[in-house]
PDB file of N, CA and C in Angstrom:
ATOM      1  N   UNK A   1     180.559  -1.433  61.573  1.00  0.00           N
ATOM      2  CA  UNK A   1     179.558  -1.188  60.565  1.00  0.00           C
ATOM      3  C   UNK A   1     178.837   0.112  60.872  1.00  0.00           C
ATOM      4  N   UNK A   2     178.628   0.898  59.889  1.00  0.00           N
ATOM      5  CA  UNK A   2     177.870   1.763  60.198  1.00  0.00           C
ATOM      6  C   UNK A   2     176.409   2.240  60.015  1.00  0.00           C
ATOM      7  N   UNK A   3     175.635   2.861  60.600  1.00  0.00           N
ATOM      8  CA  UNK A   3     174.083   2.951  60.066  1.00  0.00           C
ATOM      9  C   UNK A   3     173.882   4.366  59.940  1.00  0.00           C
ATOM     10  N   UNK A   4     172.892   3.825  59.345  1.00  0.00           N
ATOM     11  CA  UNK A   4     172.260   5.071  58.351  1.00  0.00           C
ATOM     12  C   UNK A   4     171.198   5.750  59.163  1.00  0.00           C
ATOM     13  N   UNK A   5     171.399   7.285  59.437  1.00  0.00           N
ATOM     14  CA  UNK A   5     170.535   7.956  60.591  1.00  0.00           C
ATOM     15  C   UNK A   5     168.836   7.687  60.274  1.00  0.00           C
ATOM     16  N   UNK A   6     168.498   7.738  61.132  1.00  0.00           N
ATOM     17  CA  UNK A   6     166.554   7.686  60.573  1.00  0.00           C
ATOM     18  C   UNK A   6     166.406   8.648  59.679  1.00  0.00           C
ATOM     19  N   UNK A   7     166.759   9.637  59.590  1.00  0.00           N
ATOM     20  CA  UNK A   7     166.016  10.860  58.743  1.00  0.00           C
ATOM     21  C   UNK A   7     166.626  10.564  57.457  1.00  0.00           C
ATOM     22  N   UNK A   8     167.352   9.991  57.796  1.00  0.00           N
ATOM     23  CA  UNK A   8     167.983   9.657  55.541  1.00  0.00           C
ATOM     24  C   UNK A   8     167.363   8.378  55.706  1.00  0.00           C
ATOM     25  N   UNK A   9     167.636   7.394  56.354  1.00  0.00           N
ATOM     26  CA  UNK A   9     166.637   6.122  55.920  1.00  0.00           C
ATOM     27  C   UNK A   9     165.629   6.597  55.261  1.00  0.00           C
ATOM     28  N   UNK A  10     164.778   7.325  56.054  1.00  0.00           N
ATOM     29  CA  UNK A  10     163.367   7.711  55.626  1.00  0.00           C
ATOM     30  C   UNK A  10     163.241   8.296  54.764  1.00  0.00           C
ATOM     31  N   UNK A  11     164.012   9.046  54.016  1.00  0.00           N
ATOM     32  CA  UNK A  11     164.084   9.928  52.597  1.00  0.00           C
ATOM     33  C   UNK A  11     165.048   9.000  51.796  1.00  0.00           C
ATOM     34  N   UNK A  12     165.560   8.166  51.860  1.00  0.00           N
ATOM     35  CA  UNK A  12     165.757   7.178  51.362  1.00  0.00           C
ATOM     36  C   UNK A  12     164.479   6.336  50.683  1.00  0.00           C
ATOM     37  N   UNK A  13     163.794   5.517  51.466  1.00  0.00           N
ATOM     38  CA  UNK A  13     162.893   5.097  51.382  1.00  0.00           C
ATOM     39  C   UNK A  13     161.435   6.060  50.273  1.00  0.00           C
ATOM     40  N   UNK A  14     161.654   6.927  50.752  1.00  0.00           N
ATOM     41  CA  UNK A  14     160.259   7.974  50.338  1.00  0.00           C
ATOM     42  C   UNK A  14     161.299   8.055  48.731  1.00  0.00           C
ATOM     43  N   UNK A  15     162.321   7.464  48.246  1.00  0.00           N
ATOM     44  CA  UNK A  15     162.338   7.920  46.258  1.00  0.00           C
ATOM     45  C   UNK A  15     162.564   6.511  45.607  1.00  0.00           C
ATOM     46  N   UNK A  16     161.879   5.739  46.588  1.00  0.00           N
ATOM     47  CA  UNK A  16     162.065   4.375  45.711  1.00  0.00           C
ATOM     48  C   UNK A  16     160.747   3.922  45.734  1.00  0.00           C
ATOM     49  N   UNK A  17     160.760   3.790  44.206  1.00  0.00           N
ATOM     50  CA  UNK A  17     159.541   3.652  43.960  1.00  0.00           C
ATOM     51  C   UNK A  17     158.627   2.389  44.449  1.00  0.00           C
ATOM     52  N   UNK A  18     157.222   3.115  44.626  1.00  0.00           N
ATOM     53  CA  UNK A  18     156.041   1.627  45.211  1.00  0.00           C
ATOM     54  C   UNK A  18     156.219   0.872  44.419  1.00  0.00           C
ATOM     55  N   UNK A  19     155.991  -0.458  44.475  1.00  0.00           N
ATOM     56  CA  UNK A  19     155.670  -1.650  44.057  1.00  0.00           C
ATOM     57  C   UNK A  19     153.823  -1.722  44.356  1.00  0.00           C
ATOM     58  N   UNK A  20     152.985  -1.552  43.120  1.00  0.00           N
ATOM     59  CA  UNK A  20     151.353  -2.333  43.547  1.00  0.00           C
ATOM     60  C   UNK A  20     151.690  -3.497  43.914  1.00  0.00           C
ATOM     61  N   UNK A  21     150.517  -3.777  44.855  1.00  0.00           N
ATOM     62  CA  UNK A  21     150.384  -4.662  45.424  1.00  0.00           C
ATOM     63  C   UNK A  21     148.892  -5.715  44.942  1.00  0.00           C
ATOM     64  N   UNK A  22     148.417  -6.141  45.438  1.00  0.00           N
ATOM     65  CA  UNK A  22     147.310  -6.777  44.862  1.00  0.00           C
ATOM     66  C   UNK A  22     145.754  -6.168  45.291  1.00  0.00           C
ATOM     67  N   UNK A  23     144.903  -6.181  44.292  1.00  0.00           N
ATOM     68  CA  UNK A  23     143.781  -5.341  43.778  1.00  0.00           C
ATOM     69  C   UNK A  23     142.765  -6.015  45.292  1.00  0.00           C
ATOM     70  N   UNK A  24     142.210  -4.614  45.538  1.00  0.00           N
ATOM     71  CA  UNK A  24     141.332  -4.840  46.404  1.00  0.00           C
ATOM     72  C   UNK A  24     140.025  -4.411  45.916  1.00  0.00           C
ATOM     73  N   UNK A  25     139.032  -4.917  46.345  1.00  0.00           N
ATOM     74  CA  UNK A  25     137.308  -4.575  46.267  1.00  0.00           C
ATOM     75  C   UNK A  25     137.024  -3.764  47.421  1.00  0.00           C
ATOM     76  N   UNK A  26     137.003  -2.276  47.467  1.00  0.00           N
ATOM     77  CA  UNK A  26     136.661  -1.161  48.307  1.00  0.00           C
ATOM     78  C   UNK A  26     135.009  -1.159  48.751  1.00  0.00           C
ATOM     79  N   UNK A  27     134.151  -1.589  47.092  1.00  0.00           N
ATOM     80  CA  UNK A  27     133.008  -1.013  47.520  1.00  0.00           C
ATOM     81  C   UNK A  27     132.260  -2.242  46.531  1.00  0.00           C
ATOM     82  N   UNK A  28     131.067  -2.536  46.991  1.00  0.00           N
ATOM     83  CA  UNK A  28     130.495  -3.792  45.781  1.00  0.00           C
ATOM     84  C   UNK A  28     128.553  -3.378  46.263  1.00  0.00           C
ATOM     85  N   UNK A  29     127.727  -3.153  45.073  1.00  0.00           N
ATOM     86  CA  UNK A  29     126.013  -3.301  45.063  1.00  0.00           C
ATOM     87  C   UNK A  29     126.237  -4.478  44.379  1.00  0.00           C
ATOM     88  N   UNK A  30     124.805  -4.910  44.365  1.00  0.00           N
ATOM     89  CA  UNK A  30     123.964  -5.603  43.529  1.00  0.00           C
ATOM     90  C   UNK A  30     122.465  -5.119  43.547  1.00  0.00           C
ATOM     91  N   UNK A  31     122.126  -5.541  42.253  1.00  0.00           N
ATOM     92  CA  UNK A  31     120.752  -4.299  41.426  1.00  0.00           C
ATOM     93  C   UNK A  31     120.150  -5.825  41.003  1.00  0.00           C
ATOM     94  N   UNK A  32     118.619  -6.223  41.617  1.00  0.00           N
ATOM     95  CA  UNK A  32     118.423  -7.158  40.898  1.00  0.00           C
ATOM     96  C   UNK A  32     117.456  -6.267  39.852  1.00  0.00           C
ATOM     97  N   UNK A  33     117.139  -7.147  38.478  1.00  0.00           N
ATOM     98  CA  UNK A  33     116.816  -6.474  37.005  1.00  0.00           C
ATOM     99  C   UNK A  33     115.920  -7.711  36.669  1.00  0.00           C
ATOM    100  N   UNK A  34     114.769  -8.057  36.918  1.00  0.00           N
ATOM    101  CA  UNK A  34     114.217  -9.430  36.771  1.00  0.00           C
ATOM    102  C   UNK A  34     114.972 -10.517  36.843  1.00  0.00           C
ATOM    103  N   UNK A  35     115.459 -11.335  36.278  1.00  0.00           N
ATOM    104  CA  UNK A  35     116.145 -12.616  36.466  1.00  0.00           C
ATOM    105  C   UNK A  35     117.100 -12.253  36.548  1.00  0.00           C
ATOM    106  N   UNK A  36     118.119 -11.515  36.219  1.00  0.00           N
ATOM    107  CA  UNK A  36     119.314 -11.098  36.094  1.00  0.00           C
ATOM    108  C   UNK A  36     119.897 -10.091  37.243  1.00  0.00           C
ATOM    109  N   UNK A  37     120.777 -10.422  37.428  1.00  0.00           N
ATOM    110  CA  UNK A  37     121.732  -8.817  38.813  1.00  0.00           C
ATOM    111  C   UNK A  37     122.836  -8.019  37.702  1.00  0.00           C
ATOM    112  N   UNK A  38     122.676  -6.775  38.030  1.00  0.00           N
ATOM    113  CA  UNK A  38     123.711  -5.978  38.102  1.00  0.00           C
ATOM    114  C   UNK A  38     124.716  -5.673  39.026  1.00  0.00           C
ATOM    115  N   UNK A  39     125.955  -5.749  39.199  1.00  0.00           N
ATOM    116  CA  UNK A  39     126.466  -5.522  40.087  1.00  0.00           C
ATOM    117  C   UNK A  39     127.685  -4.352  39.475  1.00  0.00           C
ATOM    118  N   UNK A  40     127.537  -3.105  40.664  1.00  0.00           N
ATOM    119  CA  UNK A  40     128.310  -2.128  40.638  1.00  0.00           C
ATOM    120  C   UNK A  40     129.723  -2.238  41.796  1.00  0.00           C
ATOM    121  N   UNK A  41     131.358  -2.075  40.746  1.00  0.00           N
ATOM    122  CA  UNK A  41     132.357  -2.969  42.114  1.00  0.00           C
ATOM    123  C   UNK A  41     133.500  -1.823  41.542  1.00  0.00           C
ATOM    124  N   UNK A  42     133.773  -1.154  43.044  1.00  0.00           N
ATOM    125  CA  UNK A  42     134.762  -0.517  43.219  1.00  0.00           C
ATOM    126  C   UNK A  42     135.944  -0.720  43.528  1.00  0.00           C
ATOM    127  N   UNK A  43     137.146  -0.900  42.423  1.00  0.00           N
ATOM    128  CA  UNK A  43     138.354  -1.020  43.082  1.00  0.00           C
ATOM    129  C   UNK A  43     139.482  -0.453  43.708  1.00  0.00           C
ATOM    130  N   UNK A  44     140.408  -0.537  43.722  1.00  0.00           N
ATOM    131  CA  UNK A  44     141.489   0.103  44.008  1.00  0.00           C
ATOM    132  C   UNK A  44     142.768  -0.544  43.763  1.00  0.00           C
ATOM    133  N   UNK A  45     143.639   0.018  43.313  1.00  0.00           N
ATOM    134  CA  UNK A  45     145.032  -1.082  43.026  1.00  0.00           C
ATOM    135  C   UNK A  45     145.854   0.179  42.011  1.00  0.00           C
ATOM    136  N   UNK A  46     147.192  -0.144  43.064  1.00  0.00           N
ATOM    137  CA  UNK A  46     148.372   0.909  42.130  1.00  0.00           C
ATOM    138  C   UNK A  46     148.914   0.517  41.178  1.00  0.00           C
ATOM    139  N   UNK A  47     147.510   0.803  39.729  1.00  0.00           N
ATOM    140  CA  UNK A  47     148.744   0.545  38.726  1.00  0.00           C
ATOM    141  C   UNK A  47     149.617   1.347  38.417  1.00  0.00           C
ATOM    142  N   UNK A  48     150.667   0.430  37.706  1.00  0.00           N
ATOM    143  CA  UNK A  48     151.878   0.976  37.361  1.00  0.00           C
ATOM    144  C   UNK A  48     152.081   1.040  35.813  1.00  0.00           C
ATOM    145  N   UNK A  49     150.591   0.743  34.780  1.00  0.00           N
ATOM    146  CA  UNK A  49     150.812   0.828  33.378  1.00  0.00           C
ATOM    147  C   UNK A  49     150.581  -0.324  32.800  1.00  0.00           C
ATOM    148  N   UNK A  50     150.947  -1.007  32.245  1.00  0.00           N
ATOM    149  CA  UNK A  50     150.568  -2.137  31.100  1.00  0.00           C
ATOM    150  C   UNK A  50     151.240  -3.638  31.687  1.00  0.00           C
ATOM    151  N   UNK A  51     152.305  -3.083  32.069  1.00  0.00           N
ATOM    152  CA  UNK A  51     152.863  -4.380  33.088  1.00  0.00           C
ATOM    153  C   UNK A  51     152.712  -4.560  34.455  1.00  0.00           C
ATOM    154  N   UNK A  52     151.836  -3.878  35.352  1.00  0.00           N
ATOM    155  CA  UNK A  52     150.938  -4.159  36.421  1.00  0.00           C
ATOM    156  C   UNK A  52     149.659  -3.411  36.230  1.00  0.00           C
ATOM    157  N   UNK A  53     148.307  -3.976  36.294  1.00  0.00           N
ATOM    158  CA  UNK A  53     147.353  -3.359  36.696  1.00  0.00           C
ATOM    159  C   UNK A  53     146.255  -4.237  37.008  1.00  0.00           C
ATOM    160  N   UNK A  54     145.152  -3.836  37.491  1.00  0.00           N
ATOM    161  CA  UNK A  54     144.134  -4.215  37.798  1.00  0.00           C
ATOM    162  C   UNK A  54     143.388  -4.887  36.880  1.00  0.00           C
ATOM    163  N   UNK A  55     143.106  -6.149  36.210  1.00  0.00           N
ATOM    164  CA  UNK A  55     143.083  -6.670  35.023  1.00  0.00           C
ATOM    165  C   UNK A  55     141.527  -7.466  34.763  1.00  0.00           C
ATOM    166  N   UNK A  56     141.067  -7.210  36.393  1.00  0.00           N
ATOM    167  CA  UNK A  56     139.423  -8.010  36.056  1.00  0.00           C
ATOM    168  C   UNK A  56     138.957  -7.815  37.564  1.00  0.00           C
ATOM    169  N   UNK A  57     137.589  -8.352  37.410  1.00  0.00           N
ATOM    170  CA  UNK A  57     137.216  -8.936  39.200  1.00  0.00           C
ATOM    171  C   UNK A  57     135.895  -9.629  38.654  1.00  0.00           C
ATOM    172  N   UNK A  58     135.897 -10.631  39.891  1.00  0.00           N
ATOM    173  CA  UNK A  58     134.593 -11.810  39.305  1.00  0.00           C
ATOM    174  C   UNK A  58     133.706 -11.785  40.589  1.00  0.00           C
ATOM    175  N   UNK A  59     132.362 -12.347  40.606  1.00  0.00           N
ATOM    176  CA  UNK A  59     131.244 -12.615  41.012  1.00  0.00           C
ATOM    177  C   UNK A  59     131.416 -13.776  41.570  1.00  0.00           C
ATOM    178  N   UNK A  60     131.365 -14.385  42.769  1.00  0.00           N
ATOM    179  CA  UNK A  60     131.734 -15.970  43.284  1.00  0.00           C
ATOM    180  C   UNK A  60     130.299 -16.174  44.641  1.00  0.00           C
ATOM    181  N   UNK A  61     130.047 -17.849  43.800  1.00  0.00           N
ATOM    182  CA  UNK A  61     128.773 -17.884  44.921  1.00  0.00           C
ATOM    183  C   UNK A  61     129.697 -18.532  45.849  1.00  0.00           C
ATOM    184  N   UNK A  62     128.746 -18.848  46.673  1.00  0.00           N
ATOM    185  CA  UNK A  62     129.365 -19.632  48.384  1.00  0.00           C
ATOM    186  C   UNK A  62     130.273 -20.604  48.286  1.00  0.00           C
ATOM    187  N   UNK A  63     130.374 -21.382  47.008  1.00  0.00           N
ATOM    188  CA  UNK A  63     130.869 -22.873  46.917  1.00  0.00           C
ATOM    189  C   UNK A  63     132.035 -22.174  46.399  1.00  0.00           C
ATOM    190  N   UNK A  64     132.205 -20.973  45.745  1.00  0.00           N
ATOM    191  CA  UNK A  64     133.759 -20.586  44.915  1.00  0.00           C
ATOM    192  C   UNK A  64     133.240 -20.456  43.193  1.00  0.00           C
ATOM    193  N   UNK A  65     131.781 -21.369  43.275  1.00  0.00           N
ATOM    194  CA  UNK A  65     131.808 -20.843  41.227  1.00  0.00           C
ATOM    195  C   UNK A  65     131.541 -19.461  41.233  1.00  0.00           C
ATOM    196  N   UNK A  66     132.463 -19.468  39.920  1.00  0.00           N
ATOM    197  CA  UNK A  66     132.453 -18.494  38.846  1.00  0.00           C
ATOM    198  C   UNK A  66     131.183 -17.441  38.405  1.00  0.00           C
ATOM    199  N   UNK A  67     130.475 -16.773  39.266  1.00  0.00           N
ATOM    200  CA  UNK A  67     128.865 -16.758  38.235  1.00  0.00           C
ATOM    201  C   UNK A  67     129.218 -15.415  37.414  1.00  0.00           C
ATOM    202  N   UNK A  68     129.617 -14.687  36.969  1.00  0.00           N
ATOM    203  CA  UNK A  68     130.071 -13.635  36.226  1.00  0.00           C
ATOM    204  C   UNK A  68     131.764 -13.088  36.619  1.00  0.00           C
ATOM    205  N   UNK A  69     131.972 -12.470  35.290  1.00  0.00           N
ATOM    206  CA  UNK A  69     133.725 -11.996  35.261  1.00  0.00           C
ATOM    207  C   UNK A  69     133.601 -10.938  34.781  1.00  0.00           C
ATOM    208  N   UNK A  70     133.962  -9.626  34.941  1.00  0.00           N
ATOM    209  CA  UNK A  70     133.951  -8.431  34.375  1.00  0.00           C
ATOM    210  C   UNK A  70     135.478  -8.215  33.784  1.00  0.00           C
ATOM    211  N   UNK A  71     135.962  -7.924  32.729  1.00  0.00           N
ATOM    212  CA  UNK A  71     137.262  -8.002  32.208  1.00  0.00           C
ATOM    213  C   UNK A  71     137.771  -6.675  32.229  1.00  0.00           C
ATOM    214  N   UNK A  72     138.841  -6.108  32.550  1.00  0.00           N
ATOM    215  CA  UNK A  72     139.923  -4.878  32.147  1.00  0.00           C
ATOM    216  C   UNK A  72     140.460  -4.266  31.766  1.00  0.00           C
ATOM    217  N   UNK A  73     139.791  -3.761  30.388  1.00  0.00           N
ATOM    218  CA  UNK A  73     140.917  -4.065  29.433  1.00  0.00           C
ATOM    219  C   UNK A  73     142.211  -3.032  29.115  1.00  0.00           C
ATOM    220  N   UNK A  74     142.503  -2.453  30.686  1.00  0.00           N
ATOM    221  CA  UNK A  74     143.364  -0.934  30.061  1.00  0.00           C
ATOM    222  C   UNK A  74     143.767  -0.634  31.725  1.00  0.00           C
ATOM    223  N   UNK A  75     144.995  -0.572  31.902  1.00  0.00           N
ATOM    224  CA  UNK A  75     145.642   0.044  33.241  1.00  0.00           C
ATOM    225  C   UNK A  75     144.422   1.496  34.092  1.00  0.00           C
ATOM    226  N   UNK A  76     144.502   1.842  35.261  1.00  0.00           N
ATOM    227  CA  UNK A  76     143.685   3.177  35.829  1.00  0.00           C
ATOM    228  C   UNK A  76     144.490   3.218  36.418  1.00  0.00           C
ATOM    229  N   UNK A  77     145.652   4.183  35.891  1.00  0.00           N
ATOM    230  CA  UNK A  77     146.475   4.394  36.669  1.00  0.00           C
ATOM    231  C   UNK A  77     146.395   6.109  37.411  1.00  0.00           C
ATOM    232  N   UNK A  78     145.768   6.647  36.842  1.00  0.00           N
ATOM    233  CA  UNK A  78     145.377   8.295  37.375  1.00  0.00           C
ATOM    234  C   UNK A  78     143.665   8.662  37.630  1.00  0.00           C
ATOM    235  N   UNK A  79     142.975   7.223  37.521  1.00  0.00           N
ATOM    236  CA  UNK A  79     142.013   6.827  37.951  1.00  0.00           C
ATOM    237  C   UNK A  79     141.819   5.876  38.918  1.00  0.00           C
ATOM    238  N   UNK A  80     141.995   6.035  40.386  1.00  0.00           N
ATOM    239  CA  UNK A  80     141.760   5.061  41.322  1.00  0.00           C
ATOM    240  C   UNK A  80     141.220   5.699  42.645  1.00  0.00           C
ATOM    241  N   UNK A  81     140.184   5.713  43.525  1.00  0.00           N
ATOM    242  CA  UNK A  81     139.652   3.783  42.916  1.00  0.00           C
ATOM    243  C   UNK A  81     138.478   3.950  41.730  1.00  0.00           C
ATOM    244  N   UNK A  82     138.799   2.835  41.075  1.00  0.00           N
ATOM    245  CA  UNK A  82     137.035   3.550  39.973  1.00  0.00           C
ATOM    246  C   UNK A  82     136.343   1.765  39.902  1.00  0.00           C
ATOM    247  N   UNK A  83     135.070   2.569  39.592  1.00  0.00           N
ATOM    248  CA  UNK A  83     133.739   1.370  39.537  1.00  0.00           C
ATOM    249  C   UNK A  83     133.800   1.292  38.000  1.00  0.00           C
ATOM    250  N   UNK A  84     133.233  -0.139  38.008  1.00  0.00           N
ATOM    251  CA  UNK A  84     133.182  -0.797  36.586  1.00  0.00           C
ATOM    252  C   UNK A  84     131.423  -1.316  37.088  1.00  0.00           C
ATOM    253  N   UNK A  85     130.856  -2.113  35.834  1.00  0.00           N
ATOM    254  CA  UNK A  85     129.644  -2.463  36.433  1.00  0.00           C
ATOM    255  C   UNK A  85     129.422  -3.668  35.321  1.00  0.00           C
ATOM    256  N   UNK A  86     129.036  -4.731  36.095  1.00  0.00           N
ATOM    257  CA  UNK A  86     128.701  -6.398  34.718  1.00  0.00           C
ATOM    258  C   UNK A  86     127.323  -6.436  35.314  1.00  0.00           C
ATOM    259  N   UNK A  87     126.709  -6.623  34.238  1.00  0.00           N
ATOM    260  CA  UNK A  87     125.096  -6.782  33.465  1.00  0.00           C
ATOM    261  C   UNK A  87     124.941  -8.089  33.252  1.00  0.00           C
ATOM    262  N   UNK A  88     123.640  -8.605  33.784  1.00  0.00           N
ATOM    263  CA  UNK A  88     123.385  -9.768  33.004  1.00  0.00           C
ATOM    264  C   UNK A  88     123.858 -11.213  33.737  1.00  0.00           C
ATOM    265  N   UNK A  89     124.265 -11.294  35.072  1.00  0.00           N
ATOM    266  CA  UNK A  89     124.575 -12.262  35.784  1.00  0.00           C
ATOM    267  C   UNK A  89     123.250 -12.689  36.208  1.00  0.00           C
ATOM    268  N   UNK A  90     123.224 -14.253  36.353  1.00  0.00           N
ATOM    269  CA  UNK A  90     122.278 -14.853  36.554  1.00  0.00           C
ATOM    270  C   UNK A  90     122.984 -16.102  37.658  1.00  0.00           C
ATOM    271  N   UNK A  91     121.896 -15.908  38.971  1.00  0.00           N
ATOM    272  CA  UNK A  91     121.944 -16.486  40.020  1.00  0.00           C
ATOM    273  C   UNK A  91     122.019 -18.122  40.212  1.00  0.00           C
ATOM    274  N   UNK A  92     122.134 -18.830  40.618  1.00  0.00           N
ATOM    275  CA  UNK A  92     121.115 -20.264  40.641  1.00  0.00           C
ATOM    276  C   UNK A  92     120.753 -19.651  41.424  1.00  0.00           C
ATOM    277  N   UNK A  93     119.281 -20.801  41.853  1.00  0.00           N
ATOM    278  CA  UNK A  93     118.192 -20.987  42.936  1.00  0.00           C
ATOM    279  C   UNK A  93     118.942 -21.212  44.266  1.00  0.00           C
ATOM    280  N   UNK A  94     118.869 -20.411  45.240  1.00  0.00           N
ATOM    281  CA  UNK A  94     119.091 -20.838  46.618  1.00  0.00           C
ATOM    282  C   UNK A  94     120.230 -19.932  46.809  1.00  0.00           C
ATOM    283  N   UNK A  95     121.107 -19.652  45.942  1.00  0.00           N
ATOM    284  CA  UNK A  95     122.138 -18.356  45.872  1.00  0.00           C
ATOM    285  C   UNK A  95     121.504 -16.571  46.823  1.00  0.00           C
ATOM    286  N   UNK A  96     122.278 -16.618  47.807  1.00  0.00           N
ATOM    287  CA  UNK A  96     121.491 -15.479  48.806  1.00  0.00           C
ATOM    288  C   UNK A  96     122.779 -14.518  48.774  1.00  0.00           C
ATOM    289  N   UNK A  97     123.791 -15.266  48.662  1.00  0.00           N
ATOM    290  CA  UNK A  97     125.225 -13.810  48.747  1.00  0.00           C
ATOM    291  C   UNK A  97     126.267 -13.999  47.905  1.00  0.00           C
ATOM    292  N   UNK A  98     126.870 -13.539  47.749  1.00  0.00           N
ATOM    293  CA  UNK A  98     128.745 -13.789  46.804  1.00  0.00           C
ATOM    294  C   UNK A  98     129.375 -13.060  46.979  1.00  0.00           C
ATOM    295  N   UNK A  99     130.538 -13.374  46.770  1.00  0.00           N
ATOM    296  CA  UNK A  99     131.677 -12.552  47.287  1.00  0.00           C
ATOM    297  C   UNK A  99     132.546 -12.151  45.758  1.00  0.00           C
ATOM    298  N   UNK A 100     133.023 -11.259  45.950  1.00  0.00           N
ATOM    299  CA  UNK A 100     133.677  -9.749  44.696  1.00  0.00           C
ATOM    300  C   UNK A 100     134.559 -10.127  45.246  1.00  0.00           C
ATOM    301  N   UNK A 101     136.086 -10.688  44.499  1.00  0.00           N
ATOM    302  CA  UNK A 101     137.312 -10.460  44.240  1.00  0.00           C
ATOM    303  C   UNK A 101     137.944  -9.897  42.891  1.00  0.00           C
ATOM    304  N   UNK A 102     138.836  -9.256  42.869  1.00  0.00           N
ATOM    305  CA  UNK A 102     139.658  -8.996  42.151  1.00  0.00           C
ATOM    306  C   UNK A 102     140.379  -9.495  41.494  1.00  0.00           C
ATOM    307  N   UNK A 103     141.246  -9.270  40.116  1.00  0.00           N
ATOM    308  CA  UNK A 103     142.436  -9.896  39.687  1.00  0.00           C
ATOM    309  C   UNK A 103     143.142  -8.947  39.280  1.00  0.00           C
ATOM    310  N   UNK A 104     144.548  -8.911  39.354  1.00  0.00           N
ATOM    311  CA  UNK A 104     145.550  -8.010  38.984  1.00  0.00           C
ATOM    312  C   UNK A 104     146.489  -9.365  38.256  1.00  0.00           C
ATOM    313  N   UNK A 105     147.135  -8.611  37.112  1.00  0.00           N
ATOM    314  CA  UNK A 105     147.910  -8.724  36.008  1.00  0.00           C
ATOM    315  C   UNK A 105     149.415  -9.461  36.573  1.00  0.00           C
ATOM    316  N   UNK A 106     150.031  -9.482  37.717  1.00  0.00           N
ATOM    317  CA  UNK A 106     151.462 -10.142  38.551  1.00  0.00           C
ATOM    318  C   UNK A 106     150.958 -10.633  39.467  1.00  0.00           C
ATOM    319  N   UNK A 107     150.083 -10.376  40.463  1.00  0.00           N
ATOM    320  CA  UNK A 107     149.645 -11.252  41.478  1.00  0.00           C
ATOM    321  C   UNK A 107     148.534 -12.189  41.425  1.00  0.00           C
ATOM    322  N   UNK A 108     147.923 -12.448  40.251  1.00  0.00           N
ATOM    323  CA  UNK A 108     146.405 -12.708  40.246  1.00  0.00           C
ATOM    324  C   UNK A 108     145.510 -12.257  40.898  1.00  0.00           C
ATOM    325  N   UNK A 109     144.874 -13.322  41.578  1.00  0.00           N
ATOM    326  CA  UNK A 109     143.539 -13.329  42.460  1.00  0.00           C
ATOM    327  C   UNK A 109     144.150 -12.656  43.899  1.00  0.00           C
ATOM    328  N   UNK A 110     143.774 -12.035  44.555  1.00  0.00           N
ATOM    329  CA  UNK A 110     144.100 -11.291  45.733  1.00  0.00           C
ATOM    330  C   UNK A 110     143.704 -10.391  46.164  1.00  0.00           C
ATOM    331  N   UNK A 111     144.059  -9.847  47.354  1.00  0.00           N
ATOM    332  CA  UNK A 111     143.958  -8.547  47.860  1.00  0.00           C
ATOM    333  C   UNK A 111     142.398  -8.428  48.721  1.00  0.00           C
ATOM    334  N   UNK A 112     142.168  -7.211  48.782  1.00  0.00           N
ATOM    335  CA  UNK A 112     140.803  -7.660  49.802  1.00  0.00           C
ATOM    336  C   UNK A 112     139.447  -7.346  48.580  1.00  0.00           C
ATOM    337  N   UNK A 113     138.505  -8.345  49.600  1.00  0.00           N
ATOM    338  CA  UNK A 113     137.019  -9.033  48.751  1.00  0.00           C
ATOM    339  C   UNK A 113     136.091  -8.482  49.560  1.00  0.00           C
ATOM    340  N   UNK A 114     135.041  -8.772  49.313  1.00  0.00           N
ATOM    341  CA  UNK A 114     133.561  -8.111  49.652  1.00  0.00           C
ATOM    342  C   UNK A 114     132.514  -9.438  49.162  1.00  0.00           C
ATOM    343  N   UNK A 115     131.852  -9.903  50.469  1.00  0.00           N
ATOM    344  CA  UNK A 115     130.575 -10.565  50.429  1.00  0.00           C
ATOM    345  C   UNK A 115     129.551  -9.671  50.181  1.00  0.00           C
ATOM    346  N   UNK A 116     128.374 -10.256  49.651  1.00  0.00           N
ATOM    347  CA  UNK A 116     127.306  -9.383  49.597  1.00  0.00           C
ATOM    348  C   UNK A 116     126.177 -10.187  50.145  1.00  0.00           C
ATOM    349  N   UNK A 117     125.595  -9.742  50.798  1.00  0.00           N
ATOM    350  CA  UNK A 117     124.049 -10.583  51.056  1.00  0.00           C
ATOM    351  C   UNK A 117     122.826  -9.991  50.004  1.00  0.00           C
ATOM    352  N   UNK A 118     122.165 -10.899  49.477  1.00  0.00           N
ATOM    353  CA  UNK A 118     121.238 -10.412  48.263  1.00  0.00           C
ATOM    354  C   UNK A 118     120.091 -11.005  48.797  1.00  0.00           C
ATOM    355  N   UNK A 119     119.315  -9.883  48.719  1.00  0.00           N
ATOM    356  CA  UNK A 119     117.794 -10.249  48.681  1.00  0.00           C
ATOM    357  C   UNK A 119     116.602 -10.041  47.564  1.00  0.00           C
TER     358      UNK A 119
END
């Protein structure tokens, strides 16, 4: 059998195209606004166009609920990483941090998250 020298492997490798992988949370604030938080959330994720991209990221208290979803509605594919920002989330009582995940369009929920501690 024969193998293939390193230096063509490797230029091999370098014209086949990436595969994205699943959407990560780079950077995450929260802005409290009287009763309500703003939260400003930076992602990152290689889209590839309409059939992979970065498709949302949500607001999650300690237990895993849901407390806000910011939606996607359009691939960034020559825009990455970029901030989006959801208005208007409202805490329960006793709620001190949450954690920012992502969703991408083939992998779902994934990739890396960000706790926040809120005061």
């Amino acid at each position: 059998m024969k193998t293939v020298p390193q230096a063509l492997a490797a230029s091999l490798v370098s014209v086949l195209p990436l595969q994205a992988g699943e959407a990560d949370i780079v950077a995450a604030e929260a802005v409290r606004g009287g009763e309500t938080w703003r939260f400003e959330v930076t992602l990152r994720h290689a889209d590839e166009g309409w059939d992979h991209y970065a498709d949302g990221w949500a607001v999650l208290a300690p237990d895993g609920t849901e407390l806000g979803y910011r939606e996607l509605l359009h691939p960034h594919v020559a825009e990455q990483p970029f901030t989006r920002s959801l208005t208007g989330v409202t805490l329960p009582d006793g709620v001190d941090r949450v954690t920012i995940r992502a969703h991408d369009s083939v992998h779902g929920w994934g990739g890396a998250e960000i706790t926040l501690e809120l005061r």
